[in-house]
N, C-alpha and C. Protein backbone atom coordinates (compact mmCIF):
# COMPACT_ATOMS: atom_id res chain seq x y z
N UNK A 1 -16.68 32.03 -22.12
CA UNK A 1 -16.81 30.72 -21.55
C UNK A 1 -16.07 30.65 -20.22
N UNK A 2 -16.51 29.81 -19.32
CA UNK A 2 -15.63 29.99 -18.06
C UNK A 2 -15.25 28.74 -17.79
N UNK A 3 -15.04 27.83 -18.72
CA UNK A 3 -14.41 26.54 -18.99
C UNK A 3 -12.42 26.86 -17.94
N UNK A 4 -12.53 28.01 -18.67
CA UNK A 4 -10.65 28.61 -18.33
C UNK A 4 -10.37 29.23 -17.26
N UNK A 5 -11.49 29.60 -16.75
CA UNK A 5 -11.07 30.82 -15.14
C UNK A 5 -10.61 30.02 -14.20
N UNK A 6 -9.76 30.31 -13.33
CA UNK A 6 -9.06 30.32 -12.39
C UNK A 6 -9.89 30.50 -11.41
N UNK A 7 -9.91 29.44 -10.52
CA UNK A 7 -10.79 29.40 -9.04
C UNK A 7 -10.27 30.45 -8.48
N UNK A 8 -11.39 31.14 -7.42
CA UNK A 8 -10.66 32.31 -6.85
C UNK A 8 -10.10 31.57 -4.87
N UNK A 9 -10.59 30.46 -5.17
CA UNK A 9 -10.35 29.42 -4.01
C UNK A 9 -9.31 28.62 -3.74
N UNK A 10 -8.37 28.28 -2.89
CA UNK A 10 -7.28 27.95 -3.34
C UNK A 10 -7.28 26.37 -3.64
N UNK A 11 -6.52 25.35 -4.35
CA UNK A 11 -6.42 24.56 -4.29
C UNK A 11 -6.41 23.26 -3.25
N UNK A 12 -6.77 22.23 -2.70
CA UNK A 12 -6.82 21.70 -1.79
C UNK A 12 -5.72 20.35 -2.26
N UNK A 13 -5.33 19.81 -1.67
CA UNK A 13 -4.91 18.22 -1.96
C UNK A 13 -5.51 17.25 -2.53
N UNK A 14 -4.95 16.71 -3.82
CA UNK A 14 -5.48 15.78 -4.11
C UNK A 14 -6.33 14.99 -3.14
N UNK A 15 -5.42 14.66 -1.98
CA UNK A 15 -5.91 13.34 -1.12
C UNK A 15 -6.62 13.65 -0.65
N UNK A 16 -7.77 12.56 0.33
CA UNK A 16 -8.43 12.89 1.48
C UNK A 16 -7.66 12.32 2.62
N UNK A 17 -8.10 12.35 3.71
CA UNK A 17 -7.47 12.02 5.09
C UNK A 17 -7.63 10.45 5.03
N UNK A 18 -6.73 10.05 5.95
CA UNK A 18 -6.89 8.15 6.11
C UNK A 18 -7.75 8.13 6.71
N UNK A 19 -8.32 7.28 6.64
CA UNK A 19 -9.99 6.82 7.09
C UNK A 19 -9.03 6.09 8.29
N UNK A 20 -9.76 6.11 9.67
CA UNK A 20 -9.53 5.29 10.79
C UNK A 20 -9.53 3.97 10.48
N UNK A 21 -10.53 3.03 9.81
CA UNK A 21 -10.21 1.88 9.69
C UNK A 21 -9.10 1.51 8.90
N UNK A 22 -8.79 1.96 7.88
CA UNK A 22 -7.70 1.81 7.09
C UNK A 22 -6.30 1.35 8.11
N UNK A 23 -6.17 2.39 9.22
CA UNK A 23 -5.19 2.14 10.31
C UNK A 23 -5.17 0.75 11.07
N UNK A 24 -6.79 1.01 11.18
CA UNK A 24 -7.06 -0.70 11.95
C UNK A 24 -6.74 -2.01 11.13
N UNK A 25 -7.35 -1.60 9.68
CA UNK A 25 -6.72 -3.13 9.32
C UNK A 25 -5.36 -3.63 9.07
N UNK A 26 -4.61 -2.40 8.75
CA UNK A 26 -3.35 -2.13 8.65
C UNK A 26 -2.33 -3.31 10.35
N UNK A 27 -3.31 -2.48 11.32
CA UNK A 27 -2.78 -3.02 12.61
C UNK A 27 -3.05 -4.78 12.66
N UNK A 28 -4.32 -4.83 12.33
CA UNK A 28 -4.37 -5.97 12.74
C UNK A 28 -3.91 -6.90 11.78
N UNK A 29 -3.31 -6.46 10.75
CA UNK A 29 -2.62 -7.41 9.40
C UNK A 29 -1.09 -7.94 10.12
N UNK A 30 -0.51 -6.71 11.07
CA UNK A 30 0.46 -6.93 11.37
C UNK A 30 0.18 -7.58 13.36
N UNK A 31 -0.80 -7.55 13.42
CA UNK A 31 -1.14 -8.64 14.99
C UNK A 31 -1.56 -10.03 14.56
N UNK A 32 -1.78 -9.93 13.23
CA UNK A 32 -2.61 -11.81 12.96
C UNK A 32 -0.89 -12.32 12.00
N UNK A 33 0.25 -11.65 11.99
CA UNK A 33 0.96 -12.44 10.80
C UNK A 33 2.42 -12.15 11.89
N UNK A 34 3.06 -13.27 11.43
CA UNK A 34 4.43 -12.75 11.99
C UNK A 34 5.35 -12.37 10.81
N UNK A 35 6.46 -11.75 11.27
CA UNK A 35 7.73 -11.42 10.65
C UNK A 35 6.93 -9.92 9.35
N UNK A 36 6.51 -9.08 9.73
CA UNK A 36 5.61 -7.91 9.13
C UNK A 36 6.74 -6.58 9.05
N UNK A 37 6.79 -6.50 7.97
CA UNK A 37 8.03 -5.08 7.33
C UNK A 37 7.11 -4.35 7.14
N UNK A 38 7.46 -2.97 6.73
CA UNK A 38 6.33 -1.89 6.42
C UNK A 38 7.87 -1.31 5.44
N UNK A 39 6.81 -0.81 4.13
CA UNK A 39 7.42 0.04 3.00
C UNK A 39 6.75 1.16 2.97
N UNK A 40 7.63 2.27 2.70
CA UNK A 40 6.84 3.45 1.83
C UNK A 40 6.71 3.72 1.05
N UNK A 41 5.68 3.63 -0.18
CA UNK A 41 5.76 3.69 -1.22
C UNK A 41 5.51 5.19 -1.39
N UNK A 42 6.54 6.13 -2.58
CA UNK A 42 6.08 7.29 -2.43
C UNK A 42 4.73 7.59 -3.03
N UNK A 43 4.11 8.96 -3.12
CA UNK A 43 3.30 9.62 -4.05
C UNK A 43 3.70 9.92 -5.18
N UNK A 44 2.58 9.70 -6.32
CA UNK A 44 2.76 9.66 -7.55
C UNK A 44 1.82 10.64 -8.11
N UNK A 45 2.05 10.39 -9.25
CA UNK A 45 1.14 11.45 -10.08
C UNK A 45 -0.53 10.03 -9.98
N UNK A 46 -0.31 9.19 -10.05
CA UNK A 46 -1.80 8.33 -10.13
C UNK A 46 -2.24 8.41 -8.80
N UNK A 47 -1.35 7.84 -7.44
CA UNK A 47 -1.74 7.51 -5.99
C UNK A 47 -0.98 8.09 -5.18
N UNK A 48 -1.85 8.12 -3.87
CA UNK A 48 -1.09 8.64 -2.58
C UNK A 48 0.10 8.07 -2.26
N UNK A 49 0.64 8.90 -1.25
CA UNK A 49 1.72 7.73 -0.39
C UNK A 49 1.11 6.38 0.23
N UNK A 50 1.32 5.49 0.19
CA UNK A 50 0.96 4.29 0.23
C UNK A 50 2.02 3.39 2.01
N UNK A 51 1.15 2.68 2.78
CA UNK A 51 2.48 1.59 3.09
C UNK A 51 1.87 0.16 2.67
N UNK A 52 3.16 -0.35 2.67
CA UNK A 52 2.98 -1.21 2.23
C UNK A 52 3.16 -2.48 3.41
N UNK A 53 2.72 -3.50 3.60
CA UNK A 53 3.03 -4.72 4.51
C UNK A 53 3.43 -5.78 4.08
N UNK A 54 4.19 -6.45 4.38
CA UNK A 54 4.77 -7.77 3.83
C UNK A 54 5.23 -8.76 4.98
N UNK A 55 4.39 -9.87 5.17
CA UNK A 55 4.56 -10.97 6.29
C UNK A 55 5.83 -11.59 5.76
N UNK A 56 6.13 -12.57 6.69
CA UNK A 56 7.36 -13.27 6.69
C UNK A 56 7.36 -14.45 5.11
N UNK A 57 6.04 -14.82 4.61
CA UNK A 57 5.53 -15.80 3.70
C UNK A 57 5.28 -14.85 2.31
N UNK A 58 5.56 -13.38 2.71
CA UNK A 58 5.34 -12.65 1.08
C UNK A 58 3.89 -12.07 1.36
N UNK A 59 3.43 -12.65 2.26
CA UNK A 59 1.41 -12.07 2.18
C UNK A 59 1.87 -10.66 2.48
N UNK A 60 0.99 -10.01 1.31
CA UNK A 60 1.09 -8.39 1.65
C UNK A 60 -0.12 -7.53 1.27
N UNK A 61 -0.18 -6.48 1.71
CA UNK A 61 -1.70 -4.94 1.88
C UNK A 61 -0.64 -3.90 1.56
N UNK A 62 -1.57 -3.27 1.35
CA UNK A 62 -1.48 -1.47 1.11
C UNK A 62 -2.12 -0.92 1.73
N UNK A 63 -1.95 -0.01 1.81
CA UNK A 63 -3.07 1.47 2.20
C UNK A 63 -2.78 2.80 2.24
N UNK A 64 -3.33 3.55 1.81
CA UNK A 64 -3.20 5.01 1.82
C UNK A 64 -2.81 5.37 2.65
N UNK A 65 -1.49 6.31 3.31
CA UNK A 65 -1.45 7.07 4.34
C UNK A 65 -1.40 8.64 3.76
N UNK A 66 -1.43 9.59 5.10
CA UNK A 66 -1.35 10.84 4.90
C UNK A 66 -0.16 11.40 4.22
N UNK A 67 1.19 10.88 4.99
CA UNK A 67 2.79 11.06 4.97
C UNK A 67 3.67 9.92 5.17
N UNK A 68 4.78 10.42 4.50
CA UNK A 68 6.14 9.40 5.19
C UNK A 68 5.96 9.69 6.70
N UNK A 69 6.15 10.60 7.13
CA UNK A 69 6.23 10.93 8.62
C UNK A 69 5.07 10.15 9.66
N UNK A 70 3.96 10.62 8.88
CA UNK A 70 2.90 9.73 9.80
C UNK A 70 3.01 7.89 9.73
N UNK A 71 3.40 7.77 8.41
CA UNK A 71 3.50 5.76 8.43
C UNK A 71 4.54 5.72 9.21
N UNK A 72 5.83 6.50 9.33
CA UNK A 72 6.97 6.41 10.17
C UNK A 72 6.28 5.86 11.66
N UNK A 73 5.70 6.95 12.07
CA UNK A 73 5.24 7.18 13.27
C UNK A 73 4.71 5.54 13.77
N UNK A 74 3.09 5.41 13.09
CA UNK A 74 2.57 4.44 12.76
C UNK A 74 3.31 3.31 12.97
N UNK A 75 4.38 2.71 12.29
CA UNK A 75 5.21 1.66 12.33
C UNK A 75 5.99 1.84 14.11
N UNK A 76 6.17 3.10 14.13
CA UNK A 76 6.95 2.84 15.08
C UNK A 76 6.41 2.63 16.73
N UNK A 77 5.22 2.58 17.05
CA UNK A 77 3.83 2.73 17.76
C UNK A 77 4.05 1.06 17.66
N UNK A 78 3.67 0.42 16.84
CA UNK A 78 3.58 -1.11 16.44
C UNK A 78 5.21 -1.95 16.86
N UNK A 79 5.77 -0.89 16.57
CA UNK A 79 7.32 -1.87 16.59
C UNK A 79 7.51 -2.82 15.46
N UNK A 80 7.27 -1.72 14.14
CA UNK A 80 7.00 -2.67 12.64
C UNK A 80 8.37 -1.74 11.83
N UNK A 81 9.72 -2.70 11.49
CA UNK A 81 10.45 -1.82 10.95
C UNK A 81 9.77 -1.38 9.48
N UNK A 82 10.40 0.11 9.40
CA UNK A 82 9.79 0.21 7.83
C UNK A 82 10.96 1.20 7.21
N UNK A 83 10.61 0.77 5.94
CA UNK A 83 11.88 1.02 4.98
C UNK A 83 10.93 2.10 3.94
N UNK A 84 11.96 2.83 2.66
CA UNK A 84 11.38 3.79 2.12
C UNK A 84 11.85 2.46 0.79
N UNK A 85 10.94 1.96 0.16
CA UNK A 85 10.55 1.16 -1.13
C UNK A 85 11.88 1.68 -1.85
N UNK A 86 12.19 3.15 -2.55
CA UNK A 86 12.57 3.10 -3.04
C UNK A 86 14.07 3.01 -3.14
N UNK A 87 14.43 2.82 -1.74
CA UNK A 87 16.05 2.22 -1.42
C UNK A 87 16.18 1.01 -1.32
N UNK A 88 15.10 0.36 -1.05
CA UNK A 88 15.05 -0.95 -0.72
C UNK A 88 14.64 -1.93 -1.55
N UNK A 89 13.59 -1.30 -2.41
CA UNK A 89 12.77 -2.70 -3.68
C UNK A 89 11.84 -3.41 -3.18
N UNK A 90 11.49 -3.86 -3.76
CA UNK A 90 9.93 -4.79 -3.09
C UNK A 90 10.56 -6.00 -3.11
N UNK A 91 10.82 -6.39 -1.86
CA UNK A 91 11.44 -7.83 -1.58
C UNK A 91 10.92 -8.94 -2.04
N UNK A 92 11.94 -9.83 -2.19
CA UNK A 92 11.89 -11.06 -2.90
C UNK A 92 10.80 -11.70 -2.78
N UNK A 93 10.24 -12.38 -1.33
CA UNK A 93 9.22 -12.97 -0.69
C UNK A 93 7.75 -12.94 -0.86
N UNK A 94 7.95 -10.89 -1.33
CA UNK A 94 6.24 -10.56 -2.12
C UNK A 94 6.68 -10.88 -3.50
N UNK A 95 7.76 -10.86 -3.82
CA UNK A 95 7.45 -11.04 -5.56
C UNK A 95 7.29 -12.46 -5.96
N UNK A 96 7.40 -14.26 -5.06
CA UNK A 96 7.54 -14.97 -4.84
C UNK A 96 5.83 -15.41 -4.80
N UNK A 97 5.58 -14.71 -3.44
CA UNK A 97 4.18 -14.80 -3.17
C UNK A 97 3.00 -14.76 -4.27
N UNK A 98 3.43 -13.45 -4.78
CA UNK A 98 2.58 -13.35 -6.02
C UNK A 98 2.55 -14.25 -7.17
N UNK A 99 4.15 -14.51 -7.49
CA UNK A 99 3.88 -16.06 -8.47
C UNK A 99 3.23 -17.14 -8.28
N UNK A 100 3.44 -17.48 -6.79
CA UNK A 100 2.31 -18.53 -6.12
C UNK A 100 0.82 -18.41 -6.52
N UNK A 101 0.56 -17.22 -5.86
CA UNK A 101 -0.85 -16.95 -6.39
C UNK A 101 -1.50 -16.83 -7.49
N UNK A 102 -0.16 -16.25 -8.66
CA UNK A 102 -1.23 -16.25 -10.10
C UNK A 102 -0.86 -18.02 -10.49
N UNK A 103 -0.09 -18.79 -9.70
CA UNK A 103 -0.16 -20.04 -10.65
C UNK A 103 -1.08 -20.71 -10.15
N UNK A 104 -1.84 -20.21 -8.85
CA UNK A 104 -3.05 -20.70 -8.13
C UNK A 104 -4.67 -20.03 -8.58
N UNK A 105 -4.23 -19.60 -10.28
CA UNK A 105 -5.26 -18.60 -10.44
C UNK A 105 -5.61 -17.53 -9.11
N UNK A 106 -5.18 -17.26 -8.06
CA UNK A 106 -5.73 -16.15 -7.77
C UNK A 106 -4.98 -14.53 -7.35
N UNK A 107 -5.84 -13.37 -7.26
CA UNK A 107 -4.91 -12.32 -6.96
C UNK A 107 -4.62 -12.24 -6.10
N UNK A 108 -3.23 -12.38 -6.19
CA UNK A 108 -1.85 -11.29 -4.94
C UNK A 108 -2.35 -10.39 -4.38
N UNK A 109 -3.05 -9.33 -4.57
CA UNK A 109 -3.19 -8.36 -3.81
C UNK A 109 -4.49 -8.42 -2.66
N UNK A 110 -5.65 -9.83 -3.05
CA UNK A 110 -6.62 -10.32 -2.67
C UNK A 110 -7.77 -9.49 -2.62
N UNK A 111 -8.38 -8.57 -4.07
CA UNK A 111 -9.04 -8.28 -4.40
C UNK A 111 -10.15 -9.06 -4.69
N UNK A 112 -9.78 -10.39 -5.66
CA UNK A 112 -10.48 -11.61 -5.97
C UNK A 112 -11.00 -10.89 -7.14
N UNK A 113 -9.91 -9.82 -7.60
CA UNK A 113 -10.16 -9.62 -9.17
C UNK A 113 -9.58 -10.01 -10.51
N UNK A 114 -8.27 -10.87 -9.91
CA UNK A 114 -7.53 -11.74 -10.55
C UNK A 114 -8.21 -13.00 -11.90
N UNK A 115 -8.17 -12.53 -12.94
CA UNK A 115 -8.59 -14.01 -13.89
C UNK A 115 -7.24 -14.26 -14.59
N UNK A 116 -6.84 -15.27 -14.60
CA UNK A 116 -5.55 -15.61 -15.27
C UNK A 116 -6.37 -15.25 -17.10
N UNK A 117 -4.60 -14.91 -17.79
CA UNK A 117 -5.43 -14.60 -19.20
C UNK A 117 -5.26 -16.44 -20.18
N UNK A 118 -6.60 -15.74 -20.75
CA UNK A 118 -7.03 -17.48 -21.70
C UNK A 118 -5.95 -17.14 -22.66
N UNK A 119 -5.77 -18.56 -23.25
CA UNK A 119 -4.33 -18.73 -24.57
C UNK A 119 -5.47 -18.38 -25.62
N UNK A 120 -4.93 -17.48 -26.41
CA UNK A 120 -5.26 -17.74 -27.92
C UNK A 120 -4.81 -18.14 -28.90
């Protein structure tokens, strides 16, 4: 059975490359909002390295990046400070935000996949 063989090819990266727009909306999240932090969320065994955005009101995005080094970069191109998540925590303002929103029935992350759960 060759269920078990070993590619004779080498392994590639999980990830694929950031899609260009991904960058753009990223930019323009932080040209339409004031007071905009950038986090790094690391890589995991489920997802990429991630940044994260958070306006002055808690409104916040994600998106896939390549590296710490490249969101570094990225942020610093913009003049967007950014912090590494896991020294820092996910600030108060997004965790605030999000209570707002689920008591407004809708999702925080603005998927619009949010259903609050029914009582049983």
């Amino acid at each position: 059975m060759a269920w078990f063989r070993r590619s004779r090819e080498p392994r590639r990266a999980a990830g694929r490359p950031v899609d260009r727009a991904d960058l753009e909306y990223l930019a323009e999240f932080v040209r339409s909002r004031r007071g905009v932090e950038a986090f790094i969320e690391p890589r995991t065994t489920v997802t990429e390295t991630t940044v994260l955005l958070v306006a002055h009101d808690g409104e916040w995005t994600r998106r896939r990046t390549e590296s710490p080094e490249i969101a570094r970069r990225w942020a610093h191109q913009l003049s967007v400070p950014i912090y590494d998540i896991r020294l820092m925590g996910y600030p108060q303002r997004m965790r605030d935000y999000n209570a707002r929103q689920k008591k407004l029935g809708r999702d925080p992350g603005g998927s619009g996949a949010y259903r609050p759960e029914t009582p049983r």
